[in-house]
N, C-alpha and C. Protein backbone atom coordinates (compact mmCIF):
# COMPACT_ATOMS: atom_id res chain seq x y z
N UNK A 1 0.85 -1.17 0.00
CA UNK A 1 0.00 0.00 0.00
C UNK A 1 0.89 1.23 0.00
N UNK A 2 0.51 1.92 -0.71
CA UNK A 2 1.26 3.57 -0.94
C UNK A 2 0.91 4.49 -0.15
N UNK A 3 1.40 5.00 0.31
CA UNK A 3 0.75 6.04 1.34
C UNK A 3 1.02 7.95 0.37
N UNK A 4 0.45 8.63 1.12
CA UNK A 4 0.83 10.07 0.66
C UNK A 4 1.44 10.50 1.36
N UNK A 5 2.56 11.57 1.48
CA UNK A 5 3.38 12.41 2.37
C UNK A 5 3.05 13.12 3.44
N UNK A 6 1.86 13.56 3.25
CA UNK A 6 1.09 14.44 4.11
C UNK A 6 -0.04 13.38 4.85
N UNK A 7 -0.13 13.38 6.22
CA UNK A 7 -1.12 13.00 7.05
C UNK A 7 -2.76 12.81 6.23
N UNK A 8 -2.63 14.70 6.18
CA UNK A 8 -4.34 14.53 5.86
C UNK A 8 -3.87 15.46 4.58
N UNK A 9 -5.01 15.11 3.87
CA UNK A 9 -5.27 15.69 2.49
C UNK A 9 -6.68 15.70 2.45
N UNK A 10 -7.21 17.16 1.44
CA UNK A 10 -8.21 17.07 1.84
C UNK A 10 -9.30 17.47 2.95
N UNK A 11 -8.75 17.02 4.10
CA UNK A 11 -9.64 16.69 5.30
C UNK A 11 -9.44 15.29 5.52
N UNK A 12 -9.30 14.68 4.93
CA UNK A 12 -9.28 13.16 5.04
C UNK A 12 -8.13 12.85 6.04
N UNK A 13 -7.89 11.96 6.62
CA UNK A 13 -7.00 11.14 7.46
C UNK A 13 -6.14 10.33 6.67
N UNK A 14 -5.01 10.66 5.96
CA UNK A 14 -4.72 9.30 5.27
C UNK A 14 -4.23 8.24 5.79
N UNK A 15 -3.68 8.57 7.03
CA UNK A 15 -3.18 7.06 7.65
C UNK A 15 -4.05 6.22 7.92
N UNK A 16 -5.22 6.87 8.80
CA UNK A 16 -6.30 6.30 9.18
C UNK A 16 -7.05 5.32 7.93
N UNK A 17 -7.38 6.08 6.74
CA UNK A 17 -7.77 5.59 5.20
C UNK A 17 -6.94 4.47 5.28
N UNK A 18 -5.89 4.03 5.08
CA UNK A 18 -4.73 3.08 4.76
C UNK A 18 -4.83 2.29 6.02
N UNK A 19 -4.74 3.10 7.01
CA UNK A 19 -4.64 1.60 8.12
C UNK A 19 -6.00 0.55 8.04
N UNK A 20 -7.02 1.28 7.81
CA UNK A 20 -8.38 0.79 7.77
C UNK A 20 -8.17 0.09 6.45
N UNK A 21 -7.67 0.23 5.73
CA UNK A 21 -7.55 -0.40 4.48
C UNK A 21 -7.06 -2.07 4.60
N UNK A 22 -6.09 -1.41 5.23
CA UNK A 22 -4.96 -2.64 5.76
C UNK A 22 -5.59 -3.82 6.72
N UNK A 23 -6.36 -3.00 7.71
CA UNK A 23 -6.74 -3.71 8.70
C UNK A 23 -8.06 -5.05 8.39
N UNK A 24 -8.47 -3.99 6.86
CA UNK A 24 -9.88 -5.69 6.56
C UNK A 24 -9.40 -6.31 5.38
N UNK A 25 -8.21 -5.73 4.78
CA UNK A 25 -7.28 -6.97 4.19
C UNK A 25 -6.90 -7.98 4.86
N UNK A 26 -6.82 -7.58 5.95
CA UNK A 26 -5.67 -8.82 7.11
C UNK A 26 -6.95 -9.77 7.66
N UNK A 27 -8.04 -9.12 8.11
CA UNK A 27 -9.06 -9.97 8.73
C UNK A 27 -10.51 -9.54 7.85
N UNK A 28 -10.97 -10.07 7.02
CA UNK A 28 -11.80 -9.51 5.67
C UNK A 28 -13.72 -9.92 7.24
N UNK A 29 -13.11 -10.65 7.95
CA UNK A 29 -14.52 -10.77 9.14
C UNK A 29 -15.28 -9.41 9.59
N UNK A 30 -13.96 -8.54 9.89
CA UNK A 30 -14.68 -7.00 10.25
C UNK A 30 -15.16 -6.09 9.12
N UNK A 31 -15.05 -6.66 7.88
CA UNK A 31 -15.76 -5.75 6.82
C UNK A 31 -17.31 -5.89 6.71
N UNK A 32 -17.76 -6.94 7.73
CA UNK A 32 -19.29 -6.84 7.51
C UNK A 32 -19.73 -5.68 8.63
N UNK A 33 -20.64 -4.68 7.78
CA UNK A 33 -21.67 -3.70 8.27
C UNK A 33 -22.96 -3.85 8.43
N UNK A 34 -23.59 -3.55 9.47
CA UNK A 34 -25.11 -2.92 9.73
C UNK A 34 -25.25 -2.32 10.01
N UNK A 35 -25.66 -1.00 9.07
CA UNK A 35 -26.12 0.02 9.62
C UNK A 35 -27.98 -0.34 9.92
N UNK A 36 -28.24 0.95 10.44
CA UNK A 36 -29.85 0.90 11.32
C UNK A 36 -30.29 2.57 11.16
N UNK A 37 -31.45 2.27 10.75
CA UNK A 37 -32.19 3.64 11.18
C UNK A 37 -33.56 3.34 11.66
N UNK A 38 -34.21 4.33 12.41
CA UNK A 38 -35.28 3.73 13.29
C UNK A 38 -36.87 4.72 12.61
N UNK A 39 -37.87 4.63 12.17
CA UNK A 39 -38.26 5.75 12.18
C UNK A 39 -39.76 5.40 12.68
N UNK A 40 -40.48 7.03 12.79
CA UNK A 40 -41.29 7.10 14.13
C UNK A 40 -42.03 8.36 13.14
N UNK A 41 -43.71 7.75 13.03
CA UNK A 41 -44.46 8.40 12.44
C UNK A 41 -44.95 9.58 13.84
N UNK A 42 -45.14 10.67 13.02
CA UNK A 42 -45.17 12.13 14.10
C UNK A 42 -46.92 12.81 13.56
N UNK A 43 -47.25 12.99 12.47
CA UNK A 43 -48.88 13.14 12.23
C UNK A 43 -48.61 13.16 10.77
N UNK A 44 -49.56 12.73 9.87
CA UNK A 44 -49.90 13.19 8.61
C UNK A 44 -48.96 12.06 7.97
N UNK A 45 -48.30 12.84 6.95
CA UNK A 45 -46.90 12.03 6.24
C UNK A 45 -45.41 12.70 6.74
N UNK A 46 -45.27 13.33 7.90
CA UNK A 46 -44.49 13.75 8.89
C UNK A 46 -43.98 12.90 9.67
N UNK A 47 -43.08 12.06 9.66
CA UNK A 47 -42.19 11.48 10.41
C UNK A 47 -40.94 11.52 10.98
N UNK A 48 -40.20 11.04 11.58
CA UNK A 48 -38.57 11.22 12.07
C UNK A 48 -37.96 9.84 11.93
N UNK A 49 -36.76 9.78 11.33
CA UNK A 49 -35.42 8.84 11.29
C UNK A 49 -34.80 8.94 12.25
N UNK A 50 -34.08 8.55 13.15
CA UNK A 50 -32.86 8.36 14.23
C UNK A 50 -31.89 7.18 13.60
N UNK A 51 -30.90 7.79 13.30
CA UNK A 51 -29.55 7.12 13.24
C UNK A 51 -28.37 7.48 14.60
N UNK A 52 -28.15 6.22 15.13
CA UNK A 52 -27.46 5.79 16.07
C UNK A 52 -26.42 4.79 16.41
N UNK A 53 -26.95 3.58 16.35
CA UNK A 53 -26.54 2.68 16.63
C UNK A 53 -26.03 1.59 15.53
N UNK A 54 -25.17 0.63 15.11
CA UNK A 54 -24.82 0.27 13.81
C UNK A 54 -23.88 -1.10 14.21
N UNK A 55 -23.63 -2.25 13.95
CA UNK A 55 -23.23 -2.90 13.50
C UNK A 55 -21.53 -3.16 12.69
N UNK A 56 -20.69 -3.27 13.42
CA UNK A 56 -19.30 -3.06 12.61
C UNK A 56 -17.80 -3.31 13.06
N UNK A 57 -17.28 -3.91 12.02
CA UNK A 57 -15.83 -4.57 12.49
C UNK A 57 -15.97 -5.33 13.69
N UNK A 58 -17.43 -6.39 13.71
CA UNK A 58 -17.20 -7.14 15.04
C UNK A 58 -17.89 -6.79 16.04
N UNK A 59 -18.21 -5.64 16.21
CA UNK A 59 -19.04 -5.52 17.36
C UNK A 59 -20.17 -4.38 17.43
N UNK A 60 -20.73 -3.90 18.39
CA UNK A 60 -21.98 -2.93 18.06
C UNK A 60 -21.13 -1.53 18.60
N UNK A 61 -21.64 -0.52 17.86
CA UNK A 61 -20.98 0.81 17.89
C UNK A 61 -21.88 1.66 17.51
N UNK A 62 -21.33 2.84 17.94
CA UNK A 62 -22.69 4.24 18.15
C UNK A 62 -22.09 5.28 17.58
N UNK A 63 -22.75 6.22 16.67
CA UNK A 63 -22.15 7.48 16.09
C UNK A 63 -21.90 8.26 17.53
N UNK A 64 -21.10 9.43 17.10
CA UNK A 64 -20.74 10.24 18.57
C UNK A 64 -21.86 10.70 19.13
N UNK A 65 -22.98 11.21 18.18
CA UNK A 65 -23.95 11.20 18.90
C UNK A 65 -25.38 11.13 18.14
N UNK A 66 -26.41 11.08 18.30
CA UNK A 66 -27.59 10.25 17.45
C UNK A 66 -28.12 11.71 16.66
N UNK A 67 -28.11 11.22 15.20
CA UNK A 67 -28.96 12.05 14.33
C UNK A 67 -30.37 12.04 14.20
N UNK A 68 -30.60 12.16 13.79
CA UNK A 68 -31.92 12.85 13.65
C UNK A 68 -32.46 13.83 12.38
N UNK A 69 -33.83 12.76 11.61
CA UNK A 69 -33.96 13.77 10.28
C UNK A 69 -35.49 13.24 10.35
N UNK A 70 -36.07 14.58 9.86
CA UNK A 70 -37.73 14.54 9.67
C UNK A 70 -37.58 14.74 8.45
N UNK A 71 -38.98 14.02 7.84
CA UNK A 71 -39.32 13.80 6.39
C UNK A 71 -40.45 14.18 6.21
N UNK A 72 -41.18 14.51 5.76
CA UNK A 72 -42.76 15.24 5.28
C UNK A 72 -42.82 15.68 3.61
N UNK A 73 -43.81 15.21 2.85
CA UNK A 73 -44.39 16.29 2.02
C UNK A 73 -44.77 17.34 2.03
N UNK A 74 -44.62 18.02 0.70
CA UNK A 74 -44.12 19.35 0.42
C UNK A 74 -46.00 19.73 0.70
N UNK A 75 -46.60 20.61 1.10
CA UNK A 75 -47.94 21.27 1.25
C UNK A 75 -48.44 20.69 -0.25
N UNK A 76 -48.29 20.70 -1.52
CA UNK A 76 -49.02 20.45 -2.57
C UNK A 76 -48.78 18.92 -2.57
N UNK A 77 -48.56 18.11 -1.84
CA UNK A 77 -48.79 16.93 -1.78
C UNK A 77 -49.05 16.33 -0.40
N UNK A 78 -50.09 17.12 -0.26
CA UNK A 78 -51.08 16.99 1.19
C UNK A 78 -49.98 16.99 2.72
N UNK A 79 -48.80 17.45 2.42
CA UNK A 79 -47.88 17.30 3.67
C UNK A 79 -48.28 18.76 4.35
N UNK A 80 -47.00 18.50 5.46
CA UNK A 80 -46.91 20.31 6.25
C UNK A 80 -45.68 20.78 6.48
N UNK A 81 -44.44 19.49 5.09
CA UNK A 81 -43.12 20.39 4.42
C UNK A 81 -42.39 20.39 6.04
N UNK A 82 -42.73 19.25 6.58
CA UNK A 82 -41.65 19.68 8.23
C UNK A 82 -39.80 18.84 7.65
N UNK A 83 -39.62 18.15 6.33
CA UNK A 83 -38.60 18.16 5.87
C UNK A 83 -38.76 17.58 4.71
N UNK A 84 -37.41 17.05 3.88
CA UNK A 84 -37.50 17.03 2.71
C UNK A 84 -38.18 15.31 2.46
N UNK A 85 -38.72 14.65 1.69
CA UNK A 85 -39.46 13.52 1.14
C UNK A 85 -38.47 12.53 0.95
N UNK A 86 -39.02 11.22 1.27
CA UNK A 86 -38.16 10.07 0.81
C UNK A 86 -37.41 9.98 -0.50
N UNK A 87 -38.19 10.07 -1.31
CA UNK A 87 -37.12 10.53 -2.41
C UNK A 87 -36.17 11.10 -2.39
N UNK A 88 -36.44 12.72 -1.93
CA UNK A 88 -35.37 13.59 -1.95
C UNK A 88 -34.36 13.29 -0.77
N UNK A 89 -34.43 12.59 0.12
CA UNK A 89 -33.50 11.91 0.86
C UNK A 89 -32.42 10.94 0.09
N UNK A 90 -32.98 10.38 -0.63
CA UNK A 90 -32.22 9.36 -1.76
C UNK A 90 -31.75 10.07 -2.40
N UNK A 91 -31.53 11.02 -3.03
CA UNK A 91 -31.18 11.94 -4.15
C UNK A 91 -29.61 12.15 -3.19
N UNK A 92 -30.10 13.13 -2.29
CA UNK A 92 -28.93 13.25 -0.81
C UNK A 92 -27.97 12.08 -0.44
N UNK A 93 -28.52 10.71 -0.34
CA UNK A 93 -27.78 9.61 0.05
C UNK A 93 -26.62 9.66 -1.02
N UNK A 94 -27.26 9.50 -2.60
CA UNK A 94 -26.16 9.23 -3.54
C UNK A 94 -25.64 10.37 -3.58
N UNK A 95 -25.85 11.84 -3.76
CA UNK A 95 -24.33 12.81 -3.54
C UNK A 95 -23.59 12.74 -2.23
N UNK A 96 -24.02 12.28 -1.33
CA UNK A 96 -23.34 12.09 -0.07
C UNK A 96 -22.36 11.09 -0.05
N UNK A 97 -22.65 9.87 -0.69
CA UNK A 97 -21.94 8.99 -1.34
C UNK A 97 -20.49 8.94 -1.85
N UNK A 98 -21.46 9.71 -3.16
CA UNK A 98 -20.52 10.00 -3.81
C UNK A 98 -19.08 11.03 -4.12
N UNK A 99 -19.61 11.94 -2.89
CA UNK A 99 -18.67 12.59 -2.53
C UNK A 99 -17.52 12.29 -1.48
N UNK A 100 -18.46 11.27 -0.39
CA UNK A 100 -17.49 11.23 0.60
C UNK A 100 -16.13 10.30 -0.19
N UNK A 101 -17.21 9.51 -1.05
CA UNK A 101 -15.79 8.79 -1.80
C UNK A 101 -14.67 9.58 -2.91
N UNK A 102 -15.47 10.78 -3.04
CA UNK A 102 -14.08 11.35 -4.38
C UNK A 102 -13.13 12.15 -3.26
N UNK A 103 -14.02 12.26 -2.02
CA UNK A 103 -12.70 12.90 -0.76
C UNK A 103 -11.64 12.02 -0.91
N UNK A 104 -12.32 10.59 -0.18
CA UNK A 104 -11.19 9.58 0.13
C UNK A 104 -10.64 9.35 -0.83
N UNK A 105 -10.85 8.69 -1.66
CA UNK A 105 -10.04 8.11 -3.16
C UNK A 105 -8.99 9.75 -3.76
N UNK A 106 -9.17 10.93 -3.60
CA UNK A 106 -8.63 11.75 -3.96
C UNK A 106 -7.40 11.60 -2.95
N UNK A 107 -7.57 11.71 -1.76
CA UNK A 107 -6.56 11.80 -0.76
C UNK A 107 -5.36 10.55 -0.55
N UNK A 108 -6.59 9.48 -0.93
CA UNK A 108 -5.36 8.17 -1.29
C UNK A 108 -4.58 7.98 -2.37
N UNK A 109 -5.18 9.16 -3.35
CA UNK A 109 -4.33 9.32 -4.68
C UNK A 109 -3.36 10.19 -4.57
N UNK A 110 -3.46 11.09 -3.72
CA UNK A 110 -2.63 12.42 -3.59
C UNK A 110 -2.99 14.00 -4.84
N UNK A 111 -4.39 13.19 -5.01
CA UNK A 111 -5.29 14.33 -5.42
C UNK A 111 -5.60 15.44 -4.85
N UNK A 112 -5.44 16.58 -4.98
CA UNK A 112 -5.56 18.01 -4.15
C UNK A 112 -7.05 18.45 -4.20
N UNK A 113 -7.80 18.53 -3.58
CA UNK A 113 -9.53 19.02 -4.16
C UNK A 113 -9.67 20.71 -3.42
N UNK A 114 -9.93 21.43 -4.35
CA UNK A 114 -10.48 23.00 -3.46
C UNK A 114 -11.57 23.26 -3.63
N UNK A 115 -12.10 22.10 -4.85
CA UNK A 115 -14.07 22.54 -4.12
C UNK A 115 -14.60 20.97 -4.83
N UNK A 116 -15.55 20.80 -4.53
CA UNK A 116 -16.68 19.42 -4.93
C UNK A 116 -17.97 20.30 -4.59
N UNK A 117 -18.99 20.39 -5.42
CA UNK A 117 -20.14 20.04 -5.38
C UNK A 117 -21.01 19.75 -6.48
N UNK A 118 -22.20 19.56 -6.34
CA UNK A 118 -23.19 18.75 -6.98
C UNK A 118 -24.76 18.81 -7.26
N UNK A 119 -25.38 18.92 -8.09
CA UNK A 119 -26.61 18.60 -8.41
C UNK A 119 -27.39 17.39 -8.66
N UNK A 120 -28.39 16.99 -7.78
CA UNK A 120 -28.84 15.46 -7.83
C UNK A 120 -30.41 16.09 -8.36
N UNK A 121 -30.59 15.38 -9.38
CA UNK A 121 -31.64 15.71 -9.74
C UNK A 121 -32.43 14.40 -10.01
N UNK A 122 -33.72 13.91 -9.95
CA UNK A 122 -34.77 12.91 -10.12
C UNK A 122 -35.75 12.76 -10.79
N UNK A 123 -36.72 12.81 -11.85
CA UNK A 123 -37.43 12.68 -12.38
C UNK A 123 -38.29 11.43 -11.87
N UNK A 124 -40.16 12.05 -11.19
CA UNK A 124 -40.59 10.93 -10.62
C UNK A 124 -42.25 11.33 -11.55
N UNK A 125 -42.78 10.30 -11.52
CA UNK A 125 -44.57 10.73 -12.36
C UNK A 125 -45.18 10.42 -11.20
N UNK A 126 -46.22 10.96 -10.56
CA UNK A 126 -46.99 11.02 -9.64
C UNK A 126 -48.09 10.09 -10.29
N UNK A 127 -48.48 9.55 -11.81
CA UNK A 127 -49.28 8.74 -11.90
C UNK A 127 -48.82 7.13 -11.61
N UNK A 128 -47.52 6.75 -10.72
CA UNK A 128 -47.78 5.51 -10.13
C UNK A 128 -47.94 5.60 -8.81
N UNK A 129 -47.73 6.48 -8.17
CA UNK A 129 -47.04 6.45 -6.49
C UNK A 129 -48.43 6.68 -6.37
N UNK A 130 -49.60 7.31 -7.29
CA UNK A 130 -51.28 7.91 -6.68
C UNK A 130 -51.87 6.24 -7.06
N UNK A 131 -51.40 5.20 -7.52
CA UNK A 131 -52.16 4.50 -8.36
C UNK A 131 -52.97 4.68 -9.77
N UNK A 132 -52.49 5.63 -10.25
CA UNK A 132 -53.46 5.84 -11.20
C UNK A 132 -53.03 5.74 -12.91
N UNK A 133 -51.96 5.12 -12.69
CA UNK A 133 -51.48 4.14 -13.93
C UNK A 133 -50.70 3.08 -13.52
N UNK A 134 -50.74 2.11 -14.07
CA UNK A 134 -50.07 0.76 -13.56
C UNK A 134 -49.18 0.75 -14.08
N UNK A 135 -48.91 1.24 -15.12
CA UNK A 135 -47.85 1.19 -16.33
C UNK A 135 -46.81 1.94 -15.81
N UNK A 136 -46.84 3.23 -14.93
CA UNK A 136 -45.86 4.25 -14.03
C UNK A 136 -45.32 3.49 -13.16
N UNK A 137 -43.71 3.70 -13.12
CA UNK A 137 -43.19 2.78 -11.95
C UNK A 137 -43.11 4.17 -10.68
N UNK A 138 -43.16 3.70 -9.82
CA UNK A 138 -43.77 4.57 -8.38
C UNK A 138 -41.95 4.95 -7.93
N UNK A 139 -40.97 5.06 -8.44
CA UNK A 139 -40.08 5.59 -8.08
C UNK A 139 -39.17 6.64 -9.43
N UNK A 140 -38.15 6.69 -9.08
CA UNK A 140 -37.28 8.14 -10.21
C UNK A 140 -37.52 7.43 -11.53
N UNK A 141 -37.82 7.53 -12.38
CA UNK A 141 -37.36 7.15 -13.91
C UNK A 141 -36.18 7.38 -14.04
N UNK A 142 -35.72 8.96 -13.72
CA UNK A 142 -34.18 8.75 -14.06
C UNK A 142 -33.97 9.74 -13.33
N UNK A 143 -32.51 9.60 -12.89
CA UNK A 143 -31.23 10.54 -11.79
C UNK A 143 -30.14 11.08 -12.44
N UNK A 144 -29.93 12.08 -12.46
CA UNK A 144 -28.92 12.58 -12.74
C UNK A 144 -28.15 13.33 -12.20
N UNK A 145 -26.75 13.30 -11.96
CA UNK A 145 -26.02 14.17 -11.23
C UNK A 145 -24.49 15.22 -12.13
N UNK A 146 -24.65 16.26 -11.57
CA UNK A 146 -23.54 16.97 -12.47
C UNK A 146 -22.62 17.75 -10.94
N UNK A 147 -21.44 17.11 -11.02
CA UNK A 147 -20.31 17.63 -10.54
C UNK A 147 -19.55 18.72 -11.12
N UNK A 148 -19.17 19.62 -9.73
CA UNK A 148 -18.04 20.37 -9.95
C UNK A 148 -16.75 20.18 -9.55
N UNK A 149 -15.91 20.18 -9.79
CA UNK A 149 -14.81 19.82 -8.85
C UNK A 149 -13.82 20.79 -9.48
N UNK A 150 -12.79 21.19 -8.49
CA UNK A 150 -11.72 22.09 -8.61
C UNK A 150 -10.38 21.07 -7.88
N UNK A 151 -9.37 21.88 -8.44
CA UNK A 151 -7.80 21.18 -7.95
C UNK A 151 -6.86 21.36 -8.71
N UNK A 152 -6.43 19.80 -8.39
CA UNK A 152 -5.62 19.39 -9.29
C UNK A 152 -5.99 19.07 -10.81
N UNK A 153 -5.22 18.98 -11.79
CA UNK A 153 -5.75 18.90 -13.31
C UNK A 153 -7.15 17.73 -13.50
N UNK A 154 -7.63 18.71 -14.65
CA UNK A 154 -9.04 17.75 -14.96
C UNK A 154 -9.07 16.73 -15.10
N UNK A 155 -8.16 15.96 -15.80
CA UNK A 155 -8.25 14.12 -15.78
C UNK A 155 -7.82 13.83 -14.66
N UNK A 156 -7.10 14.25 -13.46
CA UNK A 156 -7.22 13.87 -12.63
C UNK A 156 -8.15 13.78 -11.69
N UNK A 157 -8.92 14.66 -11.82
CA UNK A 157 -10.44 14.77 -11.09
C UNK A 157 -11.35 14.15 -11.48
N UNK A 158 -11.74 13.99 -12.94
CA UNK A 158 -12.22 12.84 -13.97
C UNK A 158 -12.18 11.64 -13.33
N UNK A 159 -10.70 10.95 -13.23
CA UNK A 159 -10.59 9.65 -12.69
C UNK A 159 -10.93 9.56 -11.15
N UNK A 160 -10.82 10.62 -10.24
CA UNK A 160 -11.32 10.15 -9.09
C UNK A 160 -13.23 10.28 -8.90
N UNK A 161 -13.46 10.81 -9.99
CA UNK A 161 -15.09 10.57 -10.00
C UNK A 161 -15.33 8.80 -10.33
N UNK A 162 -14.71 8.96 -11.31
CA UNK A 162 -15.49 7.84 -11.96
C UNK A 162 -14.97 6.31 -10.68
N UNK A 163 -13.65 6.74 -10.14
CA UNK A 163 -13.39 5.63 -9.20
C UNK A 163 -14.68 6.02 -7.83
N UNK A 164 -14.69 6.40 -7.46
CA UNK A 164 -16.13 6.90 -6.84
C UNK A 164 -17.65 6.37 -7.29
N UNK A 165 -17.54 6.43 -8.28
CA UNK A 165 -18.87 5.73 -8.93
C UNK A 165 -18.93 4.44 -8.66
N UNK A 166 -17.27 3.70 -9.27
CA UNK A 166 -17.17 2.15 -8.93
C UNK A 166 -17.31 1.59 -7.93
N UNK A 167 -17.19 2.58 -6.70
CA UNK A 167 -16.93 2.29 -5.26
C UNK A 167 -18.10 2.26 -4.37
N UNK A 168 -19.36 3.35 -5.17
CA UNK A 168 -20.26 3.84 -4.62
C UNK A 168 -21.34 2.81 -3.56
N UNK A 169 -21.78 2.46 -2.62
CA UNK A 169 -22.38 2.08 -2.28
C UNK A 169 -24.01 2.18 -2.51
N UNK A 170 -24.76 3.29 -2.68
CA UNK A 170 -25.12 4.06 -2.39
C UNK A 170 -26.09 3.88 -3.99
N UNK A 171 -24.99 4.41 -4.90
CA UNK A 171 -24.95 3.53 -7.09
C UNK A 171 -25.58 2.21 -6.65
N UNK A 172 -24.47 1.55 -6.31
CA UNK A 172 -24.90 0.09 -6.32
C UNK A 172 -25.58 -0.44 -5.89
N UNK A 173 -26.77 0.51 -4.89
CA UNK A 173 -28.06 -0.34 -4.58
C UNK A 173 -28.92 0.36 -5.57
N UNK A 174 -28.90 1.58 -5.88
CA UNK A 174 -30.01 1.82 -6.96
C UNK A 174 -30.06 1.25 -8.49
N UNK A 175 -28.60 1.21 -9.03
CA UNK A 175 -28.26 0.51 -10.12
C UNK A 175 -28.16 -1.21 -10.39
N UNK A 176 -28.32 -1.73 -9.12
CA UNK A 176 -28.00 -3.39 -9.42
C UNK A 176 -29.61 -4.00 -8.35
N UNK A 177 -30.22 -2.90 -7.64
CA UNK A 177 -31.21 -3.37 -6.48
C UNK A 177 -30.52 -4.40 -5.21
N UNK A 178 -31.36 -4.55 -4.90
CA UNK A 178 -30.99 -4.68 -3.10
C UNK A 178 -32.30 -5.80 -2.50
N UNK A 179 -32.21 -6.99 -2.48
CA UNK A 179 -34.05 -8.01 -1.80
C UNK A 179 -33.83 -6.70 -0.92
N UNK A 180 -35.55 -6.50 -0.25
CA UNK A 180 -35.83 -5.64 0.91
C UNK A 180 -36.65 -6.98 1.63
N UNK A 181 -36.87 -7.24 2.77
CA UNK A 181 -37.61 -7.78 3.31
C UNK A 181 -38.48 -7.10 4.60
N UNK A 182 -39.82 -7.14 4.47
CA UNK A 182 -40.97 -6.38 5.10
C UNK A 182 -41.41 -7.27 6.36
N UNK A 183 -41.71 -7.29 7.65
CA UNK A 183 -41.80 -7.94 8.68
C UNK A 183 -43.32 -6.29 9.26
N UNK A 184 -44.10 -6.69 9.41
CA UNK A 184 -45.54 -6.43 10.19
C UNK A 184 -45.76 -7.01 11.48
N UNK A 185 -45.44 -6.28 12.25
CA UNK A 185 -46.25 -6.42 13.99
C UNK A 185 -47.15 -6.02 13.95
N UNK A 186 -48.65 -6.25 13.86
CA UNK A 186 -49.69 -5.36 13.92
C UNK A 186 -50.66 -6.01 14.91
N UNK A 187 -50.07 -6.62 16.12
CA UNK A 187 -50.86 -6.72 16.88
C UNK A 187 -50.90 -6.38 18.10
């Protein structure tokens, strides 16, 4: 493994990046994750997520301290807009994604970054999610995202996108799907 000269790049940690690298090469057991989010209907289509607690390298572990995100429809789709919609949460997941990875992969390259950001955009038809065509699939038809990035030279920024894409977690459940399995207590 190659390391960079400088500690952190970026923001990133590179030793930390590399040791962690190192560390589920050597024992590939601690690379299994569970993450968890909990959520808790509040009135209407107004609810809350709590992220906390998670699953990892072996044992159970807790962010420093518990998040917290409300979701609601926007007023023209009978909500009261107390945050942004499941969808648009997903839109967020994959630039969040995808950025945290062009940090890391930049910093393990010895890529310099002075800005990243992004537009996630979704295209959804409200005639499947209402029922009122069968033929409408009830999620995005299509996503698109357009990056900015500043630095170091453009093919070098080029290649740490697209290694980002390959890496993406985030891609690879919307692009390849994911079984979900549904469990009902309703008594």
């Amino acid at each position: 493994m190659t390391t960079t000269e400088n500690a952190r790049r970026n923001g990133v940690d590179t030793a930390a990046l590399f040791a962690t690298i190192d560390a589920v090469a050597a024992n590939r057991e601690i690379a299994e994750f569970r993450f968890r989010a909990t959520n808790t209907w509040i009135s209407g289509t107004h609810n809350r997520s709590s992220i906390h607690g998670f699953h990892g390298a072996g044992q159970e572990l807790t962010h420093g301290r518990e998040h917290t995100y409300d979701s609601d429809h926007p007023a023209i789709l009978t909500g009261g807009d107390q945050g942004p919609t499941g969808p648009e949460f997903l839109l967020h997941a994959l630039a969040a994604c995808l950025t945290s990875g062009i940090a890391n992969i930049a910093a393990a390259r010895g890529v310099t970054l002075t800005e990243v950001s992004s537009t996630v955009e979704g295209d959804i038809d409200l005639l499947g999610i209402l029922g009122l065509d069968e033929g409408v699939r009830n999620g995005y038809s299509r996503i698109a995202i357009s990056f900015r990035l500043r630095g170091d030279d453009a093919d070098a920024l080029r290649d740490v996108v697209e290694r980002s894409r390959a890496r993406s977690a985030v891609l690879d459940v919307l692009t390849n799907g994911v079984p979900v399995h549904i469990d009902v207590d309703a008594g």
